[in-house]
N, C-alpha and C. Protein backbone atom coordinates (compact mmCIF):
# COMPACT_ATOMS: atom_id res chain seq x y z
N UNK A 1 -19.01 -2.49 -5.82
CA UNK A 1 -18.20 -2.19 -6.98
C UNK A 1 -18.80 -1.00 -7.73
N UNK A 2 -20.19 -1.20 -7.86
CA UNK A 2 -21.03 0.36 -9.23
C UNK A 2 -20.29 1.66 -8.19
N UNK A 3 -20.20 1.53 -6.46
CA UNK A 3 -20.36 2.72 -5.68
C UNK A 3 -18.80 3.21 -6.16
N UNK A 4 -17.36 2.19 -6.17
CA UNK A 4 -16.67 2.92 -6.13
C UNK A 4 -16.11 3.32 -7.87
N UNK A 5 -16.63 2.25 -8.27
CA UNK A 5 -16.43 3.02 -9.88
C UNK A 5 -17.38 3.65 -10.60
N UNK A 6 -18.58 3.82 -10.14
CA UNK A 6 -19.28 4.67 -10.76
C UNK A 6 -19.32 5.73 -10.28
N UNK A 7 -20.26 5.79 -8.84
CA UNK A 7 -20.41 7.48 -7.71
C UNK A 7 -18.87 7.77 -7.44
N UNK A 8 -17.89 6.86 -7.18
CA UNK A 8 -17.13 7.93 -6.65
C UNK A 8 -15.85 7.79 -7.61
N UNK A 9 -15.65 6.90 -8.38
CA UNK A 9 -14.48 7.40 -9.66
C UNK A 9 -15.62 8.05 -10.68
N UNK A 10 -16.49 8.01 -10.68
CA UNK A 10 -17.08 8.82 -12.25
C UNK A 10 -16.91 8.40 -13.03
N UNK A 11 -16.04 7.25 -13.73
CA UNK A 11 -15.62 7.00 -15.38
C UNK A 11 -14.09 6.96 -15.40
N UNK A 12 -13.72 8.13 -14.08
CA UNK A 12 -12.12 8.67 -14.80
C UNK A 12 -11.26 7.81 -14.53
N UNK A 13 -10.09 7.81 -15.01
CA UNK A 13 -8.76 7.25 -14.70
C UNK A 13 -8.25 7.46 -13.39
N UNK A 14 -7.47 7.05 -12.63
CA UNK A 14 -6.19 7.63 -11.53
C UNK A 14 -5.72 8.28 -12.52
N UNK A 15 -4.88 8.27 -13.77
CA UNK A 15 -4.09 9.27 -13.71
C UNK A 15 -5.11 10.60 -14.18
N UNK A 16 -6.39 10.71 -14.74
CA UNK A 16 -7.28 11.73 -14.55
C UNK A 16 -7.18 12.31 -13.03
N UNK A 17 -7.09 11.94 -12.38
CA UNK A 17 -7.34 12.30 -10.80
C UNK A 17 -6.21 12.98 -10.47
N UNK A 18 -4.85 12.29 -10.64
CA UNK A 18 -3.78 13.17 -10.50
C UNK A 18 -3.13 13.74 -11.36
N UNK A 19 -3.79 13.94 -13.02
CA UNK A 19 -3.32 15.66 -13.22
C UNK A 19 -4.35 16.65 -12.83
N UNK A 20 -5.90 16.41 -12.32
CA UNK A 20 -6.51 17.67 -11.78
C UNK A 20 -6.55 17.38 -10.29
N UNK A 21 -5.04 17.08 -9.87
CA UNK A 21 -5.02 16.80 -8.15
C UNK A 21 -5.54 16.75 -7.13
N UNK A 22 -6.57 15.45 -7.69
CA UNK A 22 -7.65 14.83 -6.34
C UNK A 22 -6.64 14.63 -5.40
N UNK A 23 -5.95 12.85 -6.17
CA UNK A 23 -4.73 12.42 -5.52
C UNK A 23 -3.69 12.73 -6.27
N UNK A 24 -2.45 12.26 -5.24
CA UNK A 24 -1.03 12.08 -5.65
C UNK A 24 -0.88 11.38 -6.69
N UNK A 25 0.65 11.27 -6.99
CA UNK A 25 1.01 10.01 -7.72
C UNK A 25 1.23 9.10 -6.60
N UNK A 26 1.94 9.29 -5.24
CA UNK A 26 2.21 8.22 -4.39
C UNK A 26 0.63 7.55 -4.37
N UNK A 27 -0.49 8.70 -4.06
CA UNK A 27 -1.98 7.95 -3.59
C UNK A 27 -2.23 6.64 -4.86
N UNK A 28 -1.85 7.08 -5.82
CA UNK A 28 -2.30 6.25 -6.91
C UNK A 28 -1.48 4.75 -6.79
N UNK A 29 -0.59 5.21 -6.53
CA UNK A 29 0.33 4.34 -7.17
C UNK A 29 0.54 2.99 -5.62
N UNK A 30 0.02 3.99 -4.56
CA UNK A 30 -0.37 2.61 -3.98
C UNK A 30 -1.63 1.56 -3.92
N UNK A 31 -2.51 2.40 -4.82
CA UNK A 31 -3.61 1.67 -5.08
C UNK A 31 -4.32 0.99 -6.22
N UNK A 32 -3.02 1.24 -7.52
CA UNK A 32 -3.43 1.49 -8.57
C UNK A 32 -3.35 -0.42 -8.98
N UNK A 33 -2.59 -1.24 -7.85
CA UNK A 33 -2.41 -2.70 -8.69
C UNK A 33 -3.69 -3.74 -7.91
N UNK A 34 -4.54 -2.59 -6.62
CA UNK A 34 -5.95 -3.68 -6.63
C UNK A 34 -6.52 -3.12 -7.32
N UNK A 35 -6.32 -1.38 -7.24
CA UNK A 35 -7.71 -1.06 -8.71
C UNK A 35 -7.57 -1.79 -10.37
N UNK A 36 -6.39 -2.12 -10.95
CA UNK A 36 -6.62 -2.97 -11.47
C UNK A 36 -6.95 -4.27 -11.56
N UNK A 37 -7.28 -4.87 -10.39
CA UNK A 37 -7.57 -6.21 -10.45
C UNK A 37 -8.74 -6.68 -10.52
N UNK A 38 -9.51 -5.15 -9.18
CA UNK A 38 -10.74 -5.42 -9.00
C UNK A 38 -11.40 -4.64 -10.53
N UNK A 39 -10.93 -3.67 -11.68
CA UNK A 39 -11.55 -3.23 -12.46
C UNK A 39 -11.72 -4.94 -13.45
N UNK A 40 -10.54 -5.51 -13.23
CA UNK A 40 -10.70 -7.06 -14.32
C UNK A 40 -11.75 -7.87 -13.80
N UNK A 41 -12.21 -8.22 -12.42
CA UNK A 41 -12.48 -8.54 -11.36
C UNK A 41 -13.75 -9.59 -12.27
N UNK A 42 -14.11 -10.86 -12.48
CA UNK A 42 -15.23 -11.29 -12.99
C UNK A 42 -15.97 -12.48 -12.19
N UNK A 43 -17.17 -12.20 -11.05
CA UNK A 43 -17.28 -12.64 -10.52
C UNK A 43 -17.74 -14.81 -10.44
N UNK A 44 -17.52 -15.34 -9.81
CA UNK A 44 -18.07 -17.22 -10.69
C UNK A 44 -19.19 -17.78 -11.16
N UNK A 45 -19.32 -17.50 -11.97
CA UNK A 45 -20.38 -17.87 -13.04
C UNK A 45 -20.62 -17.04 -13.40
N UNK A 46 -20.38 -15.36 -13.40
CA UNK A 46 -20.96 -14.38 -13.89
C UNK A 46 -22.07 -14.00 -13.10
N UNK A 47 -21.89 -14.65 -11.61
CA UNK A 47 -23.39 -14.08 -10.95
C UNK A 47 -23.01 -13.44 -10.16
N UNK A 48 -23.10 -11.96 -9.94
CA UNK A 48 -22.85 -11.09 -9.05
C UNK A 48 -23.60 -11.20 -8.18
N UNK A 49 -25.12 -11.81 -7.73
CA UNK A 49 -25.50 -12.23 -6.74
C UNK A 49 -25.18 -13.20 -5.66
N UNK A 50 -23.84 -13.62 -6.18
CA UNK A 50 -23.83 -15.10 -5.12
C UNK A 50 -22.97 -14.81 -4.07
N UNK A 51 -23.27 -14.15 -3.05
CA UNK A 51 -22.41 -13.40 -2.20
C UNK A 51 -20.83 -14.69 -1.56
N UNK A 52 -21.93 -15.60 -1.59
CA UNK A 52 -20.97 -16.88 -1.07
C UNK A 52 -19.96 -17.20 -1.70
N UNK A 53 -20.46 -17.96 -3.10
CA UNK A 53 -19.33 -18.21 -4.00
C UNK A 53 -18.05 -17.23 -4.33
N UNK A 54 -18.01 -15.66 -4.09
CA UNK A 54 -17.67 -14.61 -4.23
C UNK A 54 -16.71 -14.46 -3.51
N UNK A 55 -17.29 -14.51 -2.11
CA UNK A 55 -16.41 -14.47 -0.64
C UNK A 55 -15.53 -15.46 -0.47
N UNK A 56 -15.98 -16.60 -1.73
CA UNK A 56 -15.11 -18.02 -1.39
C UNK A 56 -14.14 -18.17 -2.76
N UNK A 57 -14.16 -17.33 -3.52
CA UNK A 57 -13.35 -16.98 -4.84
C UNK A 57 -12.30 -17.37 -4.34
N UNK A 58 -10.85 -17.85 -4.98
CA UNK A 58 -9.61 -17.50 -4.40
C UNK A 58 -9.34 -15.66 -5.06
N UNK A 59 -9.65 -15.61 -6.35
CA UNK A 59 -9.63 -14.75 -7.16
C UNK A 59 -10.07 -13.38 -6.38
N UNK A 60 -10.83 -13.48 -5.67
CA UNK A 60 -11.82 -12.53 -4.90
C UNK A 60 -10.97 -12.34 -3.65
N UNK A 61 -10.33 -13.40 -3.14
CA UNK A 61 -9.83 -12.96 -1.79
C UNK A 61 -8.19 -12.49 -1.76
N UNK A 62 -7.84 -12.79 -3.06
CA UNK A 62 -6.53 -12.26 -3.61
C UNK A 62 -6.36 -10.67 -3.57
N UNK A 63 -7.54 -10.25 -4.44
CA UNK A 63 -8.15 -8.88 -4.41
C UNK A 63 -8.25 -7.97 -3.29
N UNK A 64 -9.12 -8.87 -2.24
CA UNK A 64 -9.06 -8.37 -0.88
C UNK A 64 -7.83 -8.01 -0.37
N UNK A 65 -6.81 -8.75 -0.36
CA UNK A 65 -5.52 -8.72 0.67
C UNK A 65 -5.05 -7.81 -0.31
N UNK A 66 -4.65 -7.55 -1.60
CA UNK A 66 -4.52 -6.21 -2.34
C UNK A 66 -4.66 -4.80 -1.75
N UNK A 67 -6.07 -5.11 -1.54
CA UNK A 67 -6.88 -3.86 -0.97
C UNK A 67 -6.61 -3.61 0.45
N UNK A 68 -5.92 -4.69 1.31
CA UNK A 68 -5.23 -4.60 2.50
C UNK A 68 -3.97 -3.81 2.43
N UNK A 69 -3.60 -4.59 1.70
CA UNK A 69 -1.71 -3.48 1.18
C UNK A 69 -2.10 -2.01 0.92
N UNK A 70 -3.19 -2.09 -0.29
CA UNK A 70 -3.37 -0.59 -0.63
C UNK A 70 -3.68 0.28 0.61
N UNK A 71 -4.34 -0.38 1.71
CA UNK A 71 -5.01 0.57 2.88
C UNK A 71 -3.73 1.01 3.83
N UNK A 72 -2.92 -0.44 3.86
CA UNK A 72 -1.49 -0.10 4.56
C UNK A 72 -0.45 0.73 4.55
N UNK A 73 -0.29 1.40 2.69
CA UNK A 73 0.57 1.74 2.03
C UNK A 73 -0.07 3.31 2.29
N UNK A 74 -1.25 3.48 2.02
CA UNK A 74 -2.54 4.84 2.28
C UNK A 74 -1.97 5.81 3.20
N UNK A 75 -2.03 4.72 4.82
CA UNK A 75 -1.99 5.10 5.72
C UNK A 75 -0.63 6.01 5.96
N UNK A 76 0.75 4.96 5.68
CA UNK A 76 1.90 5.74 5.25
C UNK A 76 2.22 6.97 4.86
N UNK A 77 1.11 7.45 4.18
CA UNK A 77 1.67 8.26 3.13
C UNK A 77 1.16 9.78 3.91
C-alpha cells in the first residue's frame, strides 16, 4: 500500500494525474472505485502486520476482485 500511494501516486489525486496527462479519464475511471476502497481500506484490528487475518478479510478480498475488474477494464482500453 505506502509503494502505490506514496512512491508511485506521490500524494496526488487521479484527477491531478489527468489534468497533467499521466492518465486518461477512461484510465482513471476504471480504476478509480478500487482506488477508493483500498485508499478507505482499514486493516482487522488495525494490525497491518497480520498478513493472515488480511488475506482472510472479506473486506480485503472484496478489494482484490475490484482490483481484478480494474486490471480487466485497463487491459481494454
Amino acid at each position: 500500500m505506502c509503494c502505490y500511494f506514496d512512491d508511485l501516486l506521490c500524494g496526488m489525486s487521479y484527477n491531478q494525474f489527468v489534468e497533467n496527462g499521466y492518465v486518461s479519464k477512461q484510465e482513471k475511471d476504471a480504476v478509480i472505485e478500487w482506488h477508493t476502497a483500498l485508499d478507505s481500506y482499514n486493516s482487522p484490528g488495525n494490525d497491518d502486520y497480520d498478513d493472515a487475518a488480511i488475506l482472510n478479510d472479506p473486506e480485503w478480498i472484496r478489494i482484490a476482485a475490484l482490483g481484478a475488474v480494474a486490471w480487466e477494464k485497463l487491459q481494454l482500453l
